[in-house]
N, C-alpha and C. Protein backbone atom coordinates (compact mmCIF):
# COMPACT_ATOMS: atom_id res chain seq x y z
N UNK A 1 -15.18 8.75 -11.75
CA UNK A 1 -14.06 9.61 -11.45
C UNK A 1 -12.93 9.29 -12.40
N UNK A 2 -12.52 10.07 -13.05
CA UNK A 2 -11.37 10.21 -13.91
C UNK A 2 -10.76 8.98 -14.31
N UNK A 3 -9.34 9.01 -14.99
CA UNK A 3 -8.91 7.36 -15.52
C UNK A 3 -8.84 6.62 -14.09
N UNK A 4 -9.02 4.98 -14.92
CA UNK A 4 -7.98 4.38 -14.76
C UNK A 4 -6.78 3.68 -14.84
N UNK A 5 -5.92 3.56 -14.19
CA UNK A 5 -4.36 2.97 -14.39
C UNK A 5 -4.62 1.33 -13.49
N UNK A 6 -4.89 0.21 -14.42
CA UNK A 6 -4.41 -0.90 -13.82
C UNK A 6 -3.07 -1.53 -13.87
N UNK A 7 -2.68 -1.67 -12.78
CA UNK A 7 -0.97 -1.68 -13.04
C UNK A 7 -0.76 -3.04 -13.06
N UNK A 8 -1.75 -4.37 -12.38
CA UNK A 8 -1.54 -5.25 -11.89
C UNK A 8 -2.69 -6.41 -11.67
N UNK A 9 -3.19 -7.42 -12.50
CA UNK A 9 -4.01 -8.40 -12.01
C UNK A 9 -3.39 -9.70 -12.37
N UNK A 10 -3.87 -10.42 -11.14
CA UNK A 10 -3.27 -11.89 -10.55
C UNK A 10 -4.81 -12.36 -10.28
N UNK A 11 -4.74 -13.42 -11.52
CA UNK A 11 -5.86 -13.96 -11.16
C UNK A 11 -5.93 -15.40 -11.03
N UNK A 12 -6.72 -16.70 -10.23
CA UNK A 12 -6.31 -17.88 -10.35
C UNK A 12 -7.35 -18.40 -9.49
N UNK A 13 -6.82 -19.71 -8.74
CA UNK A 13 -8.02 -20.55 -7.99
C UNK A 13 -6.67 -21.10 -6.59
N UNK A 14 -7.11 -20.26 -5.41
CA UNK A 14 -5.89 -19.77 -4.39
C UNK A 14 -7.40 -20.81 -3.06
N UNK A 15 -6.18 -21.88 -2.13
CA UNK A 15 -7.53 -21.37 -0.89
C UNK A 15 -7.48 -20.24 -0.20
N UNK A 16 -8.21 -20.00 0.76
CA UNK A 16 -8.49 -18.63 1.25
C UNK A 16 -6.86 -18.41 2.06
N UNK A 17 -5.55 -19.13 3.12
CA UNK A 17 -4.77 -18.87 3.27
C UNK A 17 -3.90 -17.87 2.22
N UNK A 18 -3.90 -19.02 0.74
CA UNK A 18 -2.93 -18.33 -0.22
C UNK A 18 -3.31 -16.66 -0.82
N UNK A 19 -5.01 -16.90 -0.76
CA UNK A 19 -5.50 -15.21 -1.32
C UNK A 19 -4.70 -14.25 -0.44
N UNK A 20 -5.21 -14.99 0.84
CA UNK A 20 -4.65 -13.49 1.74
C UNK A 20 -4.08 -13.20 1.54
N UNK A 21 -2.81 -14.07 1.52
CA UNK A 21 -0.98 -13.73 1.19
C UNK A 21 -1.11 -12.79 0.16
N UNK A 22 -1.64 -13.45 -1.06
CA UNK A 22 -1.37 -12.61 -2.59
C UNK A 22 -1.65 -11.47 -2.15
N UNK A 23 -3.32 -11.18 -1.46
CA UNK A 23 -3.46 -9.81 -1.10
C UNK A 23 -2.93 -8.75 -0.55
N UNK A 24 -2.29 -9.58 0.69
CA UNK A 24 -1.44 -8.78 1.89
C UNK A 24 -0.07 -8.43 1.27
N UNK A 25 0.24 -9.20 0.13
CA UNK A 25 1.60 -9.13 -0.69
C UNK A 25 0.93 -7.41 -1.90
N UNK A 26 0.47 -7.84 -2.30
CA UNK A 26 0.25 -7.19 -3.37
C UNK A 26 -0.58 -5.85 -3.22
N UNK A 27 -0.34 -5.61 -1.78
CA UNK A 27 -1.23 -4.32 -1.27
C UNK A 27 -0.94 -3.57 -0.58
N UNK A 28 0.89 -4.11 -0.49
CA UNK A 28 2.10 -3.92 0.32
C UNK A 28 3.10 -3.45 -1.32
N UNK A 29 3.19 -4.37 -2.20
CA UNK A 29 3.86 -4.22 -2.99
C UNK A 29 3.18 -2.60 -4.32
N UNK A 30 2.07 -2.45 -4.08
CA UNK A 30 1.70 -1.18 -4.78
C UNK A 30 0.89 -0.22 -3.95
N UNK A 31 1.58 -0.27 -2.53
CA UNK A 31 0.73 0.49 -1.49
C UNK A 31 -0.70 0.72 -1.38
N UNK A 32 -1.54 0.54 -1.80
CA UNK A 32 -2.85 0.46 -1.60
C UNK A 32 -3.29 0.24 -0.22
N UNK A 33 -3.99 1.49 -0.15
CA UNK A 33 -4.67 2.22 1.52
C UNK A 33 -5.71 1.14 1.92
N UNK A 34 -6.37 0.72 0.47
CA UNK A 34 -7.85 0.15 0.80
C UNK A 34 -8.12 -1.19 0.02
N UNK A 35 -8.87 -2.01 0.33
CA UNK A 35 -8.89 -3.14 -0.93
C UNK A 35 -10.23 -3.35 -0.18
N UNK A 36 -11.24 -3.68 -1.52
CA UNK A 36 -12.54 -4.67 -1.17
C UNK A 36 -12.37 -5.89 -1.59
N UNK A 37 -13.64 -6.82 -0.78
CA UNK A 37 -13.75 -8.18 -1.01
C UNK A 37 -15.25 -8.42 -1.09
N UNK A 38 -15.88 -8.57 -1.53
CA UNK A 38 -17.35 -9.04 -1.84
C UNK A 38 -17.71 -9.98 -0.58
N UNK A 39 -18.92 -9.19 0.34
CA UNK A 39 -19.37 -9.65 1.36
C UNK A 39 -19.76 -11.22 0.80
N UNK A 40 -20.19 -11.77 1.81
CA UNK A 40 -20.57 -13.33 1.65
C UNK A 40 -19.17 -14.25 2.07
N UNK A 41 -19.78 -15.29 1.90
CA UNK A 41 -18.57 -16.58 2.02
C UNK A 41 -16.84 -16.60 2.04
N UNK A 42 -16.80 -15.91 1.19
CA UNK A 42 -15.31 -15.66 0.36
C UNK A 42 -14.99 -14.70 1.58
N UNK A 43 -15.67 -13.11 1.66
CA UNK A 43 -14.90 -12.39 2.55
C UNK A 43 -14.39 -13.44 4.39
N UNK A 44 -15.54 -14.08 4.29
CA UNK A 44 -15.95 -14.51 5.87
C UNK A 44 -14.55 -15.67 6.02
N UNK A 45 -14.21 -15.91 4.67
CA UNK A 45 -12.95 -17.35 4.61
C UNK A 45 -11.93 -16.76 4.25
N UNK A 46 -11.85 -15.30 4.42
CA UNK A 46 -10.27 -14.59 3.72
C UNK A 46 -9.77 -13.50 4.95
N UNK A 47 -11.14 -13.14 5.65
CA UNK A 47 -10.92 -11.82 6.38
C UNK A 47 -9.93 -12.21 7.43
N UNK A 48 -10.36 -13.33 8.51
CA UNK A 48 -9.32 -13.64 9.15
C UNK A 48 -7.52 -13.63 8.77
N UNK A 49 -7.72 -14.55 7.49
CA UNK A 49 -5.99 -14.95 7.46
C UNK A 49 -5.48 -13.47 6.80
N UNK A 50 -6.43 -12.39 6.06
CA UNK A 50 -5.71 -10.91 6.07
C UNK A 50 -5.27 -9.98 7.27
N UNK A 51 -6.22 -10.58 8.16
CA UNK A 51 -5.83 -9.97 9.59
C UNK A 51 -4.82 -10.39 9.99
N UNK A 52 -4.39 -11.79 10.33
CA UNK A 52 -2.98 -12.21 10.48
C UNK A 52 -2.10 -11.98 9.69
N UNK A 53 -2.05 -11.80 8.72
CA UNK A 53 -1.20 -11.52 7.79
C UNK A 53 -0.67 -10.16 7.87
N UNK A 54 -1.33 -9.05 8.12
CA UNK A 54 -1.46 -7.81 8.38
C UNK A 54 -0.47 -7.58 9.38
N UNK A 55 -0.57 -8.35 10.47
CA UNK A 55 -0.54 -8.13 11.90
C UNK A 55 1.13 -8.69 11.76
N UNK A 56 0.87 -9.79 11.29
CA UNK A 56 2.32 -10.54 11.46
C UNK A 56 3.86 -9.77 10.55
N UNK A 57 2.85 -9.05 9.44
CA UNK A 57 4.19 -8.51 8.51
C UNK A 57 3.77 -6.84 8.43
N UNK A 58 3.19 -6.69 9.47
CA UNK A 58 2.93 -5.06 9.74
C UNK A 58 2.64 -4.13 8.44
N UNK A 59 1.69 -5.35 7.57
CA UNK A 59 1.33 -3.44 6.30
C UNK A 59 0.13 -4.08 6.60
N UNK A 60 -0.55 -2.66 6.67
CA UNK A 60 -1.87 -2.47 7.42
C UNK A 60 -3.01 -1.96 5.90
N UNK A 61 -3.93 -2.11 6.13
CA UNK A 61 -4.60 -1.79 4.95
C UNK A 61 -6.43 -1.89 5.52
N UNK A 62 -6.91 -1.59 4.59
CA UNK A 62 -8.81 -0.93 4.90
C UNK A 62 -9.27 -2.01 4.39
N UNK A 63 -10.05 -2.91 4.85
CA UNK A 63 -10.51 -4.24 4.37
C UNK A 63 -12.51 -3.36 4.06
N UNK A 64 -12.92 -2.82 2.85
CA UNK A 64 -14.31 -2.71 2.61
C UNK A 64 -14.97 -3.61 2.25
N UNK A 65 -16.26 -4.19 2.69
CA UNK A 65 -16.89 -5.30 2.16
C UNK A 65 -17.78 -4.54 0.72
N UNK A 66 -17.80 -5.22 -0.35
CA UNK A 66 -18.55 -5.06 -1.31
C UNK A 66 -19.35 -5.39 -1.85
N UNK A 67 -20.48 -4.67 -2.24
CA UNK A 67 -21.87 -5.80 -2.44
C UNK A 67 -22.30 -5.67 -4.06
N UNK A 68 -23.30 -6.71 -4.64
CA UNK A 68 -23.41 -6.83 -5.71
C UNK A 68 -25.06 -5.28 -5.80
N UNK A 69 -24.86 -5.11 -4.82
CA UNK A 69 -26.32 -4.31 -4.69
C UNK A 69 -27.46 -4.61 -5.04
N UNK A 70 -27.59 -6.18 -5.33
CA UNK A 70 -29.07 -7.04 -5.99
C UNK A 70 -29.05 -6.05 -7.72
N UNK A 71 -27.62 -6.06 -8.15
CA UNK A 71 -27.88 -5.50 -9.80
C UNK A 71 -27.17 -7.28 -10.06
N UNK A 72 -27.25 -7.17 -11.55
CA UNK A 72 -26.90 -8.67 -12.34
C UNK A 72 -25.99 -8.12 -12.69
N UNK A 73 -24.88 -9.26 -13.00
CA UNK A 73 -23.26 -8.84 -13.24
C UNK A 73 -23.45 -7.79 -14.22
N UNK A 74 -23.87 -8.14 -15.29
CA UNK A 74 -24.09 -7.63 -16.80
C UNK A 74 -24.20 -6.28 -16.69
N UNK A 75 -25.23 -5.68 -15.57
CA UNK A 75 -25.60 -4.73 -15.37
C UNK A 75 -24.49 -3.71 -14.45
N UNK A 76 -23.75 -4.48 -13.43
CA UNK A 76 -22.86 -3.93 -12.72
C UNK A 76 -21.39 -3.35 -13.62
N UNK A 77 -21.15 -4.49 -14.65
CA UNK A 77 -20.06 -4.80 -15.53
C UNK A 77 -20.11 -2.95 -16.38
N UNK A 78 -20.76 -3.66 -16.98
CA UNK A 78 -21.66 -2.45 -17.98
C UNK A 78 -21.90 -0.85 -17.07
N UNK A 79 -22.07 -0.57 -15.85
CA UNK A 79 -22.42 0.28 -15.33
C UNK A 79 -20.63 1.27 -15.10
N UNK A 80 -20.18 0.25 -14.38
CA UNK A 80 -18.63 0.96 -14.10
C UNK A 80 -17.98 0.71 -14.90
N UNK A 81 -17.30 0.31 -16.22
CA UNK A 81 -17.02 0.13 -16.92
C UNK A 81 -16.78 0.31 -18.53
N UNK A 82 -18.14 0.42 -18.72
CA UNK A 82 -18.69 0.70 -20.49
C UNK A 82 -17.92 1.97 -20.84
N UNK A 83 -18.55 2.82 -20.47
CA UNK A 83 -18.31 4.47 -20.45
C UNK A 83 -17.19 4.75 -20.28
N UNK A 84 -16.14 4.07 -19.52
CA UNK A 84 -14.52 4.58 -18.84
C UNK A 84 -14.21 4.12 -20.35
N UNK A 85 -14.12 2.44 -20.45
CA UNK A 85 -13.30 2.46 -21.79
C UNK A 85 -14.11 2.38 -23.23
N UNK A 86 -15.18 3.00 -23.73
CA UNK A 86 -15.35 3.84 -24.79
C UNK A 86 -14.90 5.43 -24.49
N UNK A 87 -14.31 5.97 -23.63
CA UNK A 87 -13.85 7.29 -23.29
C UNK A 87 -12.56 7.43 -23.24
N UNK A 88 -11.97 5.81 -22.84
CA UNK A 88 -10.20 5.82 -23.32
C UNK A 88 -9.74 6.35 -21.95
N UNK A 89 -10.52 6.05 -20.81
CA UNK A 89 -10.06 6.56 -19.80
C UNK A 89 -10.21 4.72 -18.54
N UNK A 90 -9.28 3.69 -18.89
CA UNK A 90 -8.99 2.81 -18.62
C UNK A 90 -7.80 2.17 -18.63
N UNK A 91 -6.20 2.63 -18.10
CA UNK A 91 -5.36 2.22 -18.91
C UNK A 91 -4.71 0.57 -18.41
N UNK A 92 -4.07 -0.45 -19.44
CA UNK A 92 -3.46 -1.15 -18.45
C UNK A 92 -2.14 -1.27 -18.72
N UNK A 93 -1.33 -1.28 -17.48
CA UNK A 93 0.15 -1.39 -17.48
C UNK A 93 0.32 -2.58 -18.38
N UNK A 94 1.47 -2.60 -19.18
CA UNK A 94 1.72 -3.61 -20.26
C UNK A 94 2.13 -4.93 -19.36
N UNK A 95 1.76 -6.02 -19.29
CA UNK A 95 1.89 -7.25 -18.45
C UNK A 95 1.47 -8.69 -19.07
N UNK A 96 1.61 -9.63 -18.72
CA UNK A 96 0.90 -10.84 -19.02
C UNK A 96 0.18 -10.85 -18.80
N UNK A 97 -1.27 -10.31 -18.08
CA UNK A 97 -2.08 -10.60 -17.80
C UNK A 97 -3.39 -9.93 -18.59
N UNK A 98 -2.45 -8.70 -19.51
CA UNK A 98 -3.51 -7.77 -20.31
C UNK A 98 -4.25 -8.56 -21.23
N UNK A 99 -3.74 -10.16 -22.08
CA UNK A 99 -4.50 -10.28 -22.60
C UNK A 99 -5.90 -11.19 -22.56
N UNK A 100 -5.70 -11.86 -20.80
CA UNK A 100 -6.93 -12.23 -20.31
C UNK A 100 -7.70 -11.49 -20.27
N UNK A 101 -7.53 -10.54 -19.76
CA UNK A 101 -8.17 -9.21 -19.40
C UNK A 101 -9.45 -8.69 -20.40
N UNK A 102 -8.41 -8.61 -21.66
CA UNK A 102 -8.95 -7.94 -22.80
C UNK A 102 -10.01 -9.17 -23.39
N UNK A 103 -9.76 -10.20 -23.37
CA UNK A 103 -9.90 -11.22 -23.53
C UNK A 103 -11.55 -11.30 -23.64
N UNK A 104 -11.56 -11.36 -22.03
CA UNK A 104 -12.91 -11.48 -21.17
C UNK A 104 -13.53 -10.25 -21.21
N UNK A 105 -13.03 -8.86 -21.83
CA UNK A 105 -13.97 -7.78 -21.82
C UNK A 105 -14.55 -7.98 -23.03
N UNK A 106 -14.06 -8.49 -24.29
CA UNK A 106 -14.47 -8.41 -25.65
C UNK A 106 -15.62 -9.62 -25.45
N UNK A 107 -15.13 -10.77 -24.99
CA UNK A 107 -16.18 -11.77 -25.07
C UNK A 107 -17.36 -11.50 -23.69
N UNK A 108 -17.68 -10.56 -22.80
CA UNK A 108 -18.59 -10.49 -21.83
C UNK A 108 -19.89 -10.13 -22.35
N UNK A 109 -20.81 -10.61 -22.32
CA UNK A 109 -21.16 -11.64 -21.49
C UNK A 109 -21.11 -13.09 -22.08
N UNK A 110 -20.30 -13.85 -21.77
CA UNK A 110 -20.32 -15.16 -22.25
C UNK A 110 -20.42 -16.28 -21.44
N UNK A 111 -21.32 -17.70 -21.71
CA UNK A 111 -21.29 -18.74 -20.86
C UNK A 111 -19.82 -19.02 -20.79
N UNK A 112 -19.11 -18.65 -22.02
CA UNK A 112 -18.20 -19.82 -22.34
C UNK A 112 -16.96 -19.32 -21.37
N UNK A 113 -16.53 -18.07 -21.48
CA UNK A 113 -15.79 -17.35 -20.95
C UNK A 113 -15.86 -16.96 -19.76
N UNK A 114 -14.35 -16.87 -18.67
CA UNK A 114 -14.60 -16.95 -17.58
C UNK A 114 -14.81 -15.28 -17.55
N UNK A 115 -14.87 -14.71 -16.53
CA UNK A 115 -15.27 -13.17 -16.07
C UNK A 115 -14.86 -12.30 -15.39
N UNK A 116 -13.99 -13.30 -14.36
CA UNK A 116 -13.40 -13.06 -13.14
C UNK A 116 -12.70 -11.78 -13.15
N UNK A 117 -12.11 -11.46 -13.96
CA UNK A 117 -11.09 -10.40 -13.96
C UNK A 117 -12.05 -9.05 -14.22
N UNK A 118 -12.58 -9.27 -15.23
CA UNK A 118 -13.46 -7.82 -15.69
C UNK A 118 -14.87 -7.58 -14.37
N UNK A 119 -15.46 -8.99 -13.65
CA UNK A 119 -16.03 -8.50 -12.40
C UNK A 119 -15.54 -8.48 -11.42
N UNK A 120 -13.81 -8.51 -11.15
CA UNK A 120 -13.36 -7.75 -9.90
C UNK A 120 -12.91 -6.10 -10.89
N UNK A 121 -12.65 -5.85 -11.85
CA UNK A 121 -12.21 -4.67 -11.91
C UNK A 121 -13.67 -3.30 -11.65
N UNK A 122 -14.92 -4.59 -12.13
CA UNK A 122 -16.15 -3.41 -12.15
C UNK A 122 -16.24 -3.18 -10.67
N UNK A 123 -16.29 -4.25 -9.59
CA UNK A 123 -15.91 -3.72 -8.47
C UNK A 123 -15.28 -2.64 -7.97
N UNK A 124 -13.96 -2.18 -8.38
CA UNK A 124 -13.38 -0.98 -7.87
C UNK A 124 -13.75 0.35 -7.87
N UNK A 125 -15.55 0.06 -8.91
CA UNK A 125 -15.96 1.54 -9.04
C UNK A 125 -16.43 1.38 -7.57
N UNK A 126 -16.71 0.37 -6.37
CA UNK A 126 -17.22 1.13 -5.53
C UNK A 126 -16.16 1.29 -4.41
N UNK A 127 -14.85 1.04 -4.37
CA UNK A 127 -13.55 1.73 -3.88
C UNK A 127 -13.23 3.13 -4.14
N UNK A 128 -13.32 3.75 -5.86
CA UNK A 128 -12.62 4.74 -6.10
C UNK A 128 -13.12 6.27 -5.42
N UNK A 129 -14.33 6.27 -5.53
CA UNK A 129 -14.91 7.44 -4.63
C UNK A 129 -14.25 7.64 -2.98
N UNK A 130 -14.25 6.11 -2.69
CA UNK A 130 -13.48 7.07 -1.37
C UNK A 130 -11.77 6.98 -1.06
N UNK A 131 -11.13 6.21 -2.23
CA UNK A 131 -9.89 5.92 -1.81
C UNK A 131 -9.15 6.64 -2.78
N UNK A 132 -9.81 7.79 -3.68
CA UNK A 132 -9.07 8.18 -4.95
C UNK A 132 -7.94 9.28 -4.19
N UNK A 133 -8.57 10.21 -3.14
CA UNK A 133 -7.71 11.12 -2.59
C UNK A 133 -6.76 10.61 -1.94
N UNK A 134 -6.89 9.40 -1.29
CA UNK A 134 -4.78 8.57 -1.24
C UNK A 134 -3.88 8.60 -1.95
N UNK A 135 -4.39 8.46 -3.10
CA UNK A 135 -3.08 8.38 -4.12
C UNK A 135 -2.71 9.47 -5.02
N UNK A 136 -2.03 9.43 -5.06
CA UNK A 136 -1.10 10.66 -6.10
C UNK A 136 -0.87 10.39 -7.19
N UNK A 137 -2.30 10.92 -8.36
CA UNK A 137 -2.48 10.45 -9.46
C UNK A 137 -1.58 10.70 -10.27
N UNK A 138 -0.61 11.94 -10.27
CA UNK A 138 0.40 12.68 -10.73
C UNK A 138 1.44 11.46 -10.68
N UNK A 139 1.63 11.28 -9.78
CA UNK A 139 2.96 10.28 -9.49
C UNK A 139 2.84 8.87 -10.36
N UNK A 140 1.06 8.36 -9.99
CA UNK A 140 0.88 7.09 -10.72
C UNK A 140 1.02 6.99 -12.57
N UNK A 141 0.10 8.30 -12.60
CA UNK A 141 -0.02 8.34 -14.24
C UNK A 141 1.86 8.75 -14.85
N UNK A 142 2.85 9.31 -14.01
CA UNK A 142 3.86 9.09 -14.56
C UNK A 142 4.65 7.88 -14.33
N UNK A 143 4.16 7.16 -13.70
CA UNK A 143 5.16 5.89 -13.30
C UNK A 143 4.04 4.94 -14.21
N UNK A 144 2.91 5.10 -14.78
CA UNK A 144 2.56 3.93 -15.77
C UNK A 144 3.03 4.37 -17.27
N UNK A 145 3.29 5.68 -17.75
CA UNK A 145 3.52 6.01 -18.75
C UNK A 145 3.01 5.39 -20.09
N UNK A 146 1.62 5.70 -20.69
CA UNK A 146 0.63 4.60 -21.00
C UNK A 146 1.23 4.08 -22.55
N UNK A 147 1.84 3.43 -22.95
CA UNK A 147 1.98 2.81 -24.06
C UNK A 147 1.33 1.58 -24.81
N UNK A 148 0.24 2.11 -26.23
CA UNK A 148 -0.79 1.31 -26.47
C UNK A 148 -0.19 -0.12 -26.94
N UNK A 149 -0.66 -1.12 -26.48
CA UNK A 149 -0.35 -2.43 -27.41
C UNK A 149 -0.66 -2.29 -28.44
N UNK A 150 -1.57 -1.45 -28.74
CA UNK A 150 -2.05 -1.77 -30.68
C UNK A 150 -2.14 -0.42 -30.80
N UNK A 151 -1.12 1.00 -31.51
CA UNK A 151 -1.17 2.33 -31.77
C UNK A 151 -2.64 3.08 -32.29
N UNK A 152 -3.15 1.59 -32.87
CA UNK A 152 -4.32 2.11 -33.74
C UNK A 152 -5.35 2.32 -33.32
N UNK A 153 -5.68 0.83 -32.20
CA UNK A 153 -6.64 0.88 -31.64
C UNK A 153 -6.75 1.30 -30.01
N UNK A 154 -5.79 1.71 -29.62
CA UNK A 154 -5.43 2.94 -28.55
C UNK A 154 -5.55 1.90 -27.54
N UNK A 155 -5.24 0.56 -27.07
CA UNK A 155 -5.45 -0.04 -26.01
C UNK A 155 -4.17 -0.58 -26.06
């Protein structure tokens, strides 16, 4: 489904209390209806303290569990991903964090290199199908107003 606009990644090594926060913060701070978390361990040690968190500072949000679907990262990475940005339909808000980002997409697949960022973003292809009609793409694509870091090479 059409671009995307990443406005925002925070990435790091949080215990499951501090994720929530970031989450419950940061899902409050760019309104977001819905957020996934990759079933297994991680959701089962985060879901709780998002529920309190939720509850205690009243922004409410769609907790979807997300699965790897038994595909290999490489394959998942590559699936939601490849096609958006050879099509130029990927944008990211100008930030500190664009050049991890970019970082880890140029070097994927690598032992050496971490991943984290480019396999939570391939994740969101299985959010956007149902959470795209929340937002008001009109509103978003003028409030990111896409300006390339490099004119030439359009990113």
């Amino acid at each position: 489904v059409g671009r995307w606009f990443v406005v925002e990644i925070q990435s790091g090594k949080w215990d499951p209390r501090e994720t929530a926060m970031k989450i419950v913060t940061l899902a409050h701070k760019h309104k977001i209806p819905i957020i996934g978390i990759e079933k297994g361990a991680l959701k089962n040690a985060v879901e709780p303290y998002l529920r309190e968190y939720m509850a205690r500072y009243n922004r409410w949000f769609e907790i979807k569990p997300l699965t790897h679907g038994n595909q290999r990262k490489y394959d998942r990475v590559q699936w939601a991903l490849q096609g958006r940005a050879q099509k130029g339909d990927i944008y990211l808000l100008q930030g500190e964090w664009n050049a991890k980002l970019i970082d880890q997409a140029v070097s994927f697949p690598s032992r050496y290199v971490h991943d984290d960022c480019i396999d939570a973003l391939a994740y969101i292809d299985q959010l956007v199908m149902e959470s795209i009609s929340k937002f008001d793409i009109a509103a978003i694509e003028a409030q990111t107003q896409h300006q390339p870091l490099d004119p030439h090479a359009g990113y």
